[in-house]
C-alpha atoms as a PDB file:
ATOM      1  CA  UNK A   1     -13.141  -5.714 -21.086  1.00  0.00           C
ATOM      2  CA  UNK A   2     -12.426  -4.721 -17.347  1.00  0.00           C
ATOM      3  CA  UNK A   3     -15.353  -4.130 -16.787  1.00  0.00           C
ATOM      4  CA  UNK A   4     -16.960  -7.383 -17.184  1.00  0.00           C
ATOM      5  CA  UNK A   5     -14.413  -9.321 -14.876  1.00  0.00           C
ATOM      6  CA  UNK A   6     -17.258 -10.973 -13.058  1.00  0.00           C
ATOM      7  CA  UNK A   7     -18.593 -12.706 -16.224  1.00  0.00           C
ATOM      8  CA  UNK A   8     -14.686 -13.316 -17.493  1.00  0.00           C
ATOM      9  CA  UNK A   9     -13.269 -14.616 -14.490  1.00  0.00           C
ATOM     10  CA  UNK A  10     -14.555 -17.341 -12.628  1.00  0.00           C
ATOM     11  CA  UNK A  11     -13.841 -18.841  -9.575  1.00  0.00           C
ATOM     12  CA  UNK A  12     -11.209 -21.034 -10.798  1.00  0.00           C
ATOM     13  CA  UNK A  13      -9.260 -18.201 -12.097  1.00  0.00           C
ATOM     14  CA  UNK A  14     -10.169 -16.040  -9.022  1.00  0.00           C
ATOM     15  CA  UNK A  15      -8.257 -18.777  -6.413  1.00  0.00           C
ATOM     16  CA  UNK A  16      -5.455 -19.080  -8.782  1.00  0.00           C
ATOM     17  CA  UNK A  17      -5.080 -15.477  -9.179  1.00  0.00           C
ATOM     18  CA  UNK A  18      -5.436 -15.472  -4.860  1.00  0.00           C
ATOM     19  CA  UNK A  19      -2.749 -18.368  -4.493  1.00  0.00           C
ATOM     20  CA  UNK A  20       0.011 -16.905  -6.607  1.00  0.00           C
ATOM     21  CA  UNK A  21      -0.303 -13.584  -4.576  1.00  0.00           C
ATOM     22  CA  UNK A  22       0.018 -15.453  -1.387  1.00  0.00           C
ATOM     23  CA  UNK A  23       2.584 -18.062  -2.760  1.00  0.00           C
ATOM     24  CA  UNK A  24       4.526 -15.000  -3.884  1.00  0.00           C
ATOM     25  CA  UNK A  25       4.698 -13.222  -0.725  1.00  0.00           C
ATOM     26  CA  UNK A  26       4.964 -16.097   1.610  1.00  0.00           C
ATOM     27  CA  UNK A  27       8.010 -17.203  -0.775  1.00  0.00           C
ATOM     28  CA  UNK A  28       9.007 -13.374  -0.397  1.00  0.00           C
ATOM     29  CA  UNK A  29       9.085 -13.297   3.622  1.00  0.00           C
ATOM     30  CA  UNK A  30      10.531 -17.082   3.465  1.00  0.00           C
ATOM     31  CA  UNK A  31      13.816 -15.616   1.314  1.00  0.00           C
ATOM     32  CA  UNK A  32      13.950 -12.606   3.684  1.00  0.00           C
ATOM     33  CA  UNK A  33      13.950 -14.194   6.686  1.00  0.00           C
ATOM     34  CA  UNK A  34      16.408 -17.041   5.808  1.00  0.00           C
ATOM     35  CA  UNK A  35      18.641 -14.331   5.014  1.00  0.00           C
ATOM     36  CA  UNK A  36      17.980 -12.071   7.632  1.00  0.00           C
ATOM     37  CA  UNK A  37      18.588 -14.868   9.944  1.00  0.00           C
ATOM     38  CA  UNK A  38      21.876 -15.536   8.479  1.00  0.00           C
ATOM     39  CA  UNK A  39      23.492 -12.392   8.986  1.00  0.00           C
ATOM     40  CA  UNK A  40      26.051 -12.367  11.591  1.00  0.00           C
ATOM     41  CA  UNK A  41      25.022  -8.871  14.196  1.00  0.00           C
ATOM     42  CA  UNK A  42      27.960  -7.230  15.560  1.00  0.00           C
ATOM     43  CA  UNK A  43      26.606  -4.074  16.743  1.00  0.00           C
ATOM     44  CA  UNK A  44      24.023  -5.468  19.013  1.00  0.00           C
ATOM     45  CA  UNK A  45      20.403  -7.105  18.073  1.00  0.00           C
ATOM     46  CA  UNK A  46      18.330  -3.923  19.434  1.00  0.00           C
ATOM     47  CA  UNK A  47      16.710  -1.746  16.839  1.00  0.00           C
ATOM     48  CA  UNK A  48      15.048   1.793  17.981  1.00  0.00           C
ATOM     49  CA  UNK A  49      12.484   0.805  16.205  1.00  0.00           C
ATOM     50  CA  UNK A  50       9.385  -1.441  16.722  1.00  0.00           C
ATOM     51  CA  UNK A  51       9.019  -2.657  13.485  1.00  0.00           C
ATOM     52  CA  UNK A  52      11.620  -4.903  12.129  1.00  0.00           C
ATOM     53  CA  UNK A  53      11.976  -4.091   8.875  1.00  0.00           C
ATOM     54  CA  UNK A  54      15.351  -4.986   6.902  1.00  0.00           C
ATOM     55  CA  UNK A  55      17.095  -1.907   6.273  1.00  0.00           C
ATOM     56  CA  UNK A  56      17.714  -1.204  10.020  1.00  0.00           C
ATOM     57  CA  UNK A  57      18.544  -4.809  10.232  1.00  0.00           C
ATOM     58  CA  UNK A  58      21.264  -4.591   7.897  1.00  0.00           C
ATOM     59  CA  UNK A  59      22.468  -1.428   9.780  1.00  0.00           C
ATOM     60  CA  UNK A  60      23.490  -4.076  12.888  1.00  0.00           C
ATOM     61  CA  UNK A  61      25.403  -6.392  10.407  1.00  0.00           C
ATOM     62  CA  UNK A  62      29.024  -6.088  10.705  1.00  0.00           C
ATOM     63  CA  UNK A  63      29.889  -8.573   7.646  1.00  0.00           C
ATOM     64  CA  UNK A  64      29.699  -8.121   4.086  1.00  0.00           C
ATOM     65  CA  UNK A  65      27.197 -10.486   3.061  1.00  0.00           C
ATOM     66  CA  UNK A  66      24.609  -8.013   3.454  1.00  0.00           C
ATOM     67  CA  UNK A  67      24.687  -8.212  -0.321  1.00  0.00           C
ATOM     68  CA  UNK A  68      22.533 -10.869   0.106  1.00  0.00           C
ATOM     69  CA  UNK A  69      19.850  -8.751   1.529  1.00  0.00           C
ATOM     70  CA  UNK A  70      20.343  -6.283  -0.572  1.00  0.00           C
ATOM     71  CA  UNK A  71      20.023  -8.433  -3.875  1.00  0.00           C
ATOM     72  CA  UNK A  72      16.313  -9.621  -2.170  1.00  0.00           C
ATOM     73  CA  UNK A  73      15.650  -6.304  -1.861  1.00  0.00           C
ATOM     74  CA  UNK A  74      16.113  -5.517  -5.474  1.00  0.00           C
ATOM     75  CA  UNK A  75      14.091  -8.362  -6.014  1.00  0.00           C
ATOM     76  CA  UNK A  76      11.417  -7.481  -3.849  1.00  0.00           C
ATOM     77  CA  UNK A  77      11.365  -3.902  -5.421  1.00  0.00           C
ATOM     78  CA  UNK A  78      11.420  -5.324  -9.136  1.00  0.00           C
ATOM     79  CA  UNK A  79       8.423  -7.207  -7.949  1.00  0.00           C
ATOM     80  CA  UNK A  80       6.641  -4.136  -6.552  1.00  0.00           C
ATOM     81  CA  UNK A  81       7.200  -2.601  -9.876  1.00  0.00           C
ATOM     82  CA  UNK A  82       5.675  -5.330 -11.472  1.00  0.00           C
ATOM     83  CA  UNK A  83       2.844  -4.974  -9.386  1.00  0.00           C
ATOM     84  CA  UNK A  84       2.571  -1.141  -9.267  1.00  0.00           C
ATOM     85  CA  UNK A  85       2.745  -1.336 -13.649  1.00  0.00           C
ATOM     86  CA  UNK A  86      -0.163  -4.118 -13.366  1.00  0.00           C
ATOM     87  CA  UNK A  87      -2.092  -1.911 -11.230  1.00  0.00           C
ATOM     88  CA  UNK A  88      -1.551   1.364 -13.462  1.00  0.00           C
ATOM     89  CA  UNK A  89      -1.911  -0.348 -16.615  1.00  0.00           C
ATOM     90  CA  UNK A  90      -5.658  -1.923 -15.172  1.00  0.00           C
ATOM     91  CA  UNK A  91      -6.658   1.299 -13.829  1.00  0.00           C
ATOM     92  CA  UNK A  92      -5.812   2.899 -17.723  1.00  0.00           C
ATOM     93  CA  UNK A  93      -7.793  -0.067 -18.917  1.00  0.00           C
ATOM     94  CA  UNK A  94     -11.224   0.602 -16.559  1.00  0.00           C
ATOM     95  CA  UNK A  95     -10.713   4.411 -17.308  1.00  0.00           C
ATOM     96  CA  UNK A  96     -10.772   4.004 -20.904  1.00  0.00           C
ATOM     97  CA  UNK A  97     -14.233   1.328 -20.446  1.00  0.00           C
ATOM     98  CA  UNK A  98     -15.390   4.043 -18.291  1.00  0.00           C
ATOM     99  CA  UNK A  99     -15.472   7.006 -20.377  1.00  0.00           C
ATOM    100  CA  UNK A 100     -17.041   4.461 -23.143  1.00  0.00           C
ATOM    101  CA  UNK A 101     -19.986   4.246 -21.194  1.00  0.00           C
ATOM    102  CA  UNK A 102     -22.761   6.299 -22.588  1.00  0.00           C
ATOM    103  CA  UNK A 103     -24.776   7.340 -20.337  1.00  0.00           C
ATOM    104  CA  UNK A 104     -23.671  10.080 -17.325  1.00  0.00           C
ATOM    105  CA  UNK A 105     -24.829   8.280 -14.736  1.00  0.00           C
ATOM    106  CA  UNK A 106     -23.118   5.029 -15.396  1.00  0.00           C
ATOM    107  CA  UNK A 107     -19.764   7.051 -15.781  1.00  0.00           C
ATOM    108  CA  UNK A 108     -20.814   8.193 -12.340  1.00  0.00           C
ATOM    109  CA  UNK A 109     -21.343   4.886 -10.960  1.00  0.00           C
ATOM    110  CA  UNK A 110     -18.532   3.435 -12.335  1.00  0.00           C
ATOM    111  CA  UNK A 111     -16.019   6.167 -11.288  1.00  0.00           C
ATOM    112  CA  UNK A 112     -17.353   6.517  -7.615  1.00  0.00           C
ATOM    113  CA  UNK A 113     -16.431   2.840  -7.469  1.00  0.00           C
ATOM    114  CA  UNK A 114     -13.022   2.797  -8.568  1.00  0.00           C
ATOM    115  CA  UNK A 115     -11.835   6.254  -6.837  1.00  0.00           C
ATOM    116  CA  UNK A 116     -11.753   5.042  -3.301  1.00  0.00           C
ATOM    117  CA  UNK A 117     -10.090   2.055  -4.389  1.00  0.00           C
ATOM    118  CA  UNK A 118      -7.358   4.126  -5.948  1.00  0.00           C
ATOM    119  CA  UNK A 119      -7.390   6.498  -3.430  1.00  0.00           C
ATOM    120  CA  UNK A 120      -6.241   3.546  -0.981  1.00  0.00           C
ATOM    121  CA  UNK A 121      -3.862   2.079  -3.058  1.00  0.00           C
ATOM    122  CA  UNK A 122      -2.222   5.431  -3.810  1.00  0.00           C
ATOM    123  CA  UNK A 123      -2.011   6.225   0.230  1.00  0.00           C
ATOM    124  CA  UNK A 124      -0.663   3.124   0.528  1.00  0.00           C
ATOM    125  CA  UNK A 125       1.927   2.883  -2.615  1.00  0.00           C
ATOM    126  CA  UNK A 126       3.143   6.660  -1.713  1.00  0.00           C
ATOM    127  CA  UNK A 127       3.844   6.349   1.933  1.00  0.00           C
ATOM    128  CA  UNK A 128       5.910   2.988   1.305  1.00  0.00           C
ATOM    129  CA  UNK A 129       7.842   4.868  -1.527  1.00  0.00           C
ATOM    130  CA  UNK A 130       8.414   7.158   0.934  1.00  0.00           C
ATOM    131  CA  UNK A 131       9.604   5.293   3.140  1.00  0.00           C
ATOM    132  CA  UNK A 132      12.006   3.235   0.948  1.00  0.00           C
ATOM    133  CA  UNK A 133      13.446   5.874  -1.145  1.00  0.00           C
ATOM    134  CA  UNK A 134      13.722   8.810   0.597  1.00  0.00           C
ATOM    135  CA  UNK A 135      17.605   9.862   0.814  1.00  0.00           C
ATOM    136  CA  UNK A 136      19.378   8.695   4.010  1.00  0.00           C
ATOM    137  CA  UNK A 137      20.521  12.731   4.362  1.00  0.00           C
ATOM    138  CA  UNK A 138      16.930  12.876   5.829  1.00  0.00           C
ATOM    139  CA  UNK A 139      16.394   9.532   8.007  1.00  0.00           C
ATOM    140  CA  UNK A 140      16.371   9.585  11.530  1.00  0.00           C
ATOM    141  CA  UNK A 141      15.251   6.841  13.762  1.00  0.00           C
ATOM    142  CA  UNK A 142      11.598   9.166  14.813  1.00  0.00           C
ATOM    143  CA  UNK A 143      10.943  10.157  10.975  1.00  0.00           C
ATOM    144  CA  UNK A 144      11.186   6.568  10.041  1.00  0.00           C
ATOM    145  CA  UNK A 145       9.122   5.409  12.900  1.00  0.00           C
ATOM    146  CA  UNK A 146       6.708   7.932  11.817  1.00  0.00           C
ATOM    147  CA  UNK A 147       6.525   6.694   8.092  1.00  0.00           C
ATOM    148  CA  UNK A 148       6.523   3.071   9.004  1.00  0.00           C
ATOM    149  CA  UNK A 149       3.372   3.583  11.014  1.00  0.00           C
ATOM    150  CA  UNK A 150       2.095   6.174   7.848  1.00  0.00           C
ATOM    151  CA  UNK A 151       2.508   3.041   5.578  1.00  0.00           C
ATOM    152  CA  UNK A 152       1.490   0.523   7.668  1.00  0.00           C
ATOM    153  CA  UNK A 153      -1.062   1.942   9.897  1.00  0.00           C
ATOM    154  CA  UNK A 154      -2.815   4.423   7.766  1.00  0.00           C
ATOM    155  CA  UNK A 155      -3.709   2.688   4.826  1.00  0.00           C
ATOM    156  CA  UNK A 156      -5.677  -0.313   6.227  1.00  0.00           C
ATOM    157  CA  UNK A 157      -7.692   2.438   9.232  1.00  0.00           C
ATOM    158  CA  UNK A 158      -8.858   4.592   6.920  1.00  0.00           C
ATOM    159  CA  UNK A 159      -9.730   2.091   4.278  1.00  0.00           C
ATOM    160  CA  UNK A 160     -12.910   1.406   5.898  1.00  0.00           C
ATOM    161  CA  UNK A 161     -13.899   5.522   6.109  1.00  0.00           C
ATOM    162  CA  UNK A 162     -12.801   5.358   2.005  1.00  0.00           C
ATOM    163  CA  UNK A 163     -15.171   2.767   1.011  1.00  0.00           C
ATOM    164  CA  UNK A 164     -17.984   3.946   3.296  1.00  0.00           C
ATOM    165  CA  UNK A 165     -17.703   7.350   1.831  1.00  0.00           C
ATOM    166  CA  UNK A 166     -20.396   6.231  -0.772  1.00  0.00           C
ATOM    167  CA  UNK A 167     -23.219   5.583   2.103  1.00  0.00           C
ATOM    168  CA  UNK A 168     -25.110   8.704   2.294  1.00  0.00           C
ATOM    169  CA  UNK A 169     -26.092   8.923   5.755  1.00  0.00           C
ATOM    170  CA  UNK A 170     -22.174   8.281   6.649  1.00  0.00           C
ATOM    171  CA  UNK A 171     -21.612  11.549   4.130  1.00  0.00           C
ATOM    172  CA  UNK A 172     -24.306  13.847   6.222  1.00  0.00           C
ATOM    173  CA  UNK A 173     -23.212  12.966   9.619  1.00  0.00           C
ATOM    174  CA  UNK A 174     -19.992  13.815   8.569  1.00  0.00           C
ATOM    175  CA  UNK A 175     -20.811  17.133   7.196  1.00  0.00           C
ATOM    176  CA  UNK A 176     -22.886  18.067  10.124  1.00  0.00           C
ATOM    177  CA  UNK A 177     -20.013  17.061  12.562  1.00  0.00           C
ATOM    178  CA  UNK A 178     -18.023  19.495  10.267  1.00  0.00           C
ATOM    179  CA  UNK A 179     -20.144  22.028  10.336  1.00  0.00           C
ATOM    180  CA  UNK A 180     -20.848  21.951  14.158  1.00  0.00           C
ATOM    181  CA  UNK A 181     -16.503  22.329  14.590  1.00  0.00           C
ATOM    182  CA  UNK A 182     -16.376  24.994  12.204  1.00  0.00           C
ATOM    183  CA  UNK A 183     -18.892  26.501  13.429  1.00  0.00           C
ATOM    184  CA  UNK A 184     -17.098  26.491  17.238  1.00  0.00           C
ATOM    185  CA  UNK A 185     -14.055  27.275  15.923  1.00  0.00           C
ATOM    186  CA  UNK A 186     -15.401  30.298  14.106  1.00  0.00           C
ATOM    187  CA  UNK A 187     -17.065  31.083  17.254  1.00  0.00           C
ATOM    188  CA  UNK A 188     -13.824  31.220  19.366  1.00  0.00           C
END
């Protein structure tokens, strides 16, 4: 019953649920950093980047215990997938509550809010994916600038303009700023 999580779930379960999230990334960051630490740098310690994320990192190791790093990051990924299935397999769950819901404009209310909710979590989930598994016959150091700031940037700016979407005075003023541009750029 996903839809009745506020009645299931109470407080207790919500600050458990809240502390293994941060006690899993915190232990996440904890292993990476040890590690990262570790690893002895033999082609410098400047990246071209501004964000120090661990694949560029292990590009400045000159020793093969980069292993390390690159069992965490199997870990880490495994874990993403864990999360990514939990997220897909709720969403099926509140689709299938949804569409049991007989009247129209329940299903309505319902849907409109869950989509921007998915529709950040998919911006989010893609651009990362991106940036992780996109073959290295395509990296260079100003695409992967560009797609760390996609991923890490993006998501949390226009998060804000997602969930306001549902205000209807936001959803006017942004039609008539619309339709003032495309009206000046028919004009020109």
């Amino acid at each position: 019953k996903p839809l009745h999580y506020g009645t299931l779930l109470g407080s207790r379960a919500c600050v458990h649920m809240a502390a293994a999230a941060w006690a899993t990334g915190f232990l996440n960051a904890l292993l990476y950093t040890a590690n990262t630490f570790s690893l002895p740098l033999c082609k410098g310690n400047a990246l071209g980047q501004f964000f120090c994320e661990i694949p560029h990192i292990l590009k400045l190791s000159c020793s093969h215990s980069y292993l390390r790093e690159l069992g965490l990051i199997v870990v880490s990924a495994c874990l993403a997938f864990a999360c990514f299935v939990f997220i897909v397999v709720s969403y099926v769950q509140i689709l299938r509550a949804v569409l049991r819901i007989p009247s129209e404009q329940g299903r309505h209310k319902a849907f409109s809010t869950c989509l921007p909710h998915l529709a950040v979590v998919s911006l989010f989930v893609s651009t990362a994916m991106f940036a992780y598994l996109k073959p290295s016959s395509i990296s260079s150091p100003s695409l992967d600038l560009v797609v760390s700031v996609l991923y890490s940037v993006v998501p949390p700016a226009v998060n804000p303009l997602i969930y306001s979407m549902r205000n209807r005075e936001l959803k006017e003023s942004i039609r008539k700023v619309m339709n003032v541009c495309f009206s000046k750029a028919v004009m020109n």
